[in-house]
Protein backbone atom coordinates (compact mmCIF):
# COMPACT_ATOMS: atom_id res chain seq x y z
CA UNK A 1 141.94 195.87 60.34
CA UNK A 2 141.72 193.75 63.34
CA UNK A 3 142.99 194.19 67.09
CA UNK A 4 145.67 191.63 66.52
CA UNK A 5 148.24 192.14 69.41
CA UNK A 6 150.35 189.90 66.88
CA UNK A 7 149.87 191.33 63.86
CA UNK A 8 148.14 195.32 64.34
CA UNK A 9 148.20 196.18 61.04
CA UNK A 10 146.48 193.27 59.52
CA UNK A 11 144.04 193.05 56.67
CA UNK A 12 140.77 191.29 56.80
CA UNK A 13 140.79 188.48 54.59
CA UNK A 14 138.44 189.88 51.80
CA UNK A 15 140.71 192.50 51.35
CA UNK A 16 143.69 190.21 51.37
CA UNK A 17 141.62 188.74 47.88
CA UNK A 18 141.95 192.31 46.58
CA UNK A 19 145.79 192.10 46.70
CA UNK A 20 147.97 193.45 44.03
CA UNK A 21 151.30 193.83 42.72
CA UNK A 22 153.22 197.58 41.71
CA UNK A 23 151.31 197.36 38.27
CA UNK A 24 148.11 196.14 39.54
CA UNK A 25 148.04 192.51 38.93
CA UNK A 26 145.82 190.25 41.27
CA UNK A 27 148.28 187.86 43.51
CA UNK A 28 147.14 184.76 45.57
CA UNK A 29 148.87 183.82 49.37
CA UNK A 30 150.45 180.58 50.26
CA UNK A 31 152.25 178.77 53.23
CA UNK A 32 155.50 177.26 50.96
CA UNK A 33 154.85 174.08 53.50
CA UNK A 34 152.86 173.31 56.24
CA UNK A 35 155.06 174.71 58.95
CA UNK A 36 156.61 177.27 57.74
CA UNK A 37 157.20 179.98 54.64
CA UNK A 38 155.24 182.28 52.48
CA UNK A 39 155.08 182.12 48.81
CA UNK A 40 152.66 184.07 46.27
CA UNK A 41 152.09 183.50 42.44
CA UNK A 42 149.77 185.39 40.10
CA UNK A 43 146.43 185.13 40.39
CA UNK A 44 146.15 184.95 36.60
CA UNK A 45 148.62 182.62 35.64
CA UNK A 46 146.81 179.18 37.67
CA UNK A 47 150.37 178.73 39.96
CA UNK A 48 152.74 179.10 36.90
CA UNK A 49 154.37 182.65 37.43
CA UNK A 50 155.59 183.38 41.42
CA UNK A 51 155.60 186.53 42.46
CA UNK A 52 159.29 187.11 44.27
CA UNK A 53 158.22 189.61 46.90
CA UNK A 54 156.25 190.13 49.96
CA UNK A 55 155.63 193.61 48.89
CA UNK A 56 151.85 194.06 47.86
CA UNK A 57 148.85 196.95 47.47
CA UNK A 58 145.43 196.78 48.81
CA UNK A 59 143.17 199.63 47.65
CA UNK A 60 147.05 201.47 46.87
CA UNK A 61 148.33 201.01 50.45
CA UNK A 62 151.23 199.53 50.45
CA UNK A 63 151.17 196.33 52.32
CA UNK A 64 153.84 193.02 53.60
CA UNK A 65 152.64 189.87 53.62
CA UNK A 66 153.94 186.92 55.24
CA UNK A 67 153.52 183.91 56.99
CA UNK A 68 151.73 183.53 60.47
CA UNK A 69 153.44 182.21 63.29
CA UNK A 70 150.34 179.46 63.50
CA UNK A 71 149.95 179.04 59.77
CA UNK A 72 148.35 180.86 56.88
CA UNK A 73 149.12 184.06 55.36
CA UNK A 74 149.26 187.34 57.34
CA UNK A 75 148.77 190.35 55.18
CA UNK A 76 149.64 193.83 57.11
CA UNK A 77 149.18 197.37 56.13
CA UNK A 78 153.18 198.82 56.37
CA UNK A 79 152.98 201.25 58.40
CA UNK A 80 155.71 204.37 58.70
């Protein structure tokens, strides 16, 4: 993790490559345009097959990702 006042919980990138779904299926990040919105398909199926959640694990942690307020993909551990 980083010392994000923004984001606390966030994941270093590498680990946001090591993303998963609930049945451990790789995912990739995207901004849905360049301002704004977060969108994720499956890392296996080259952009065909979105995922429809922001709900994702990273080494079984349960993790939310979402767009940045700057742009890109913020990945952060969810914490209780």
């Amino acid at each position: 993790m980083f010392n994000n006042a923004s984001y606390p919980n966030e994941i270093c990138k590498k680990c946001i490559g090591r993303a998963t779904d609930g049945h451990g299926r790789y995912l990739k990040f995207y901004n849905r345009t360049i301002s704004d919105g977060y969108i994720a398909f499956y890392a296996d199926a080259d952009g065909r097959e979105e995922y429809h959640s922001n709900i994702c694990y990273v080494s079984k942690r349960k993790c939310i990702a979402k767009a940045a307020r700057f742009g890109g993909i913020v990945v952060e551990i969810e914490r209780k």
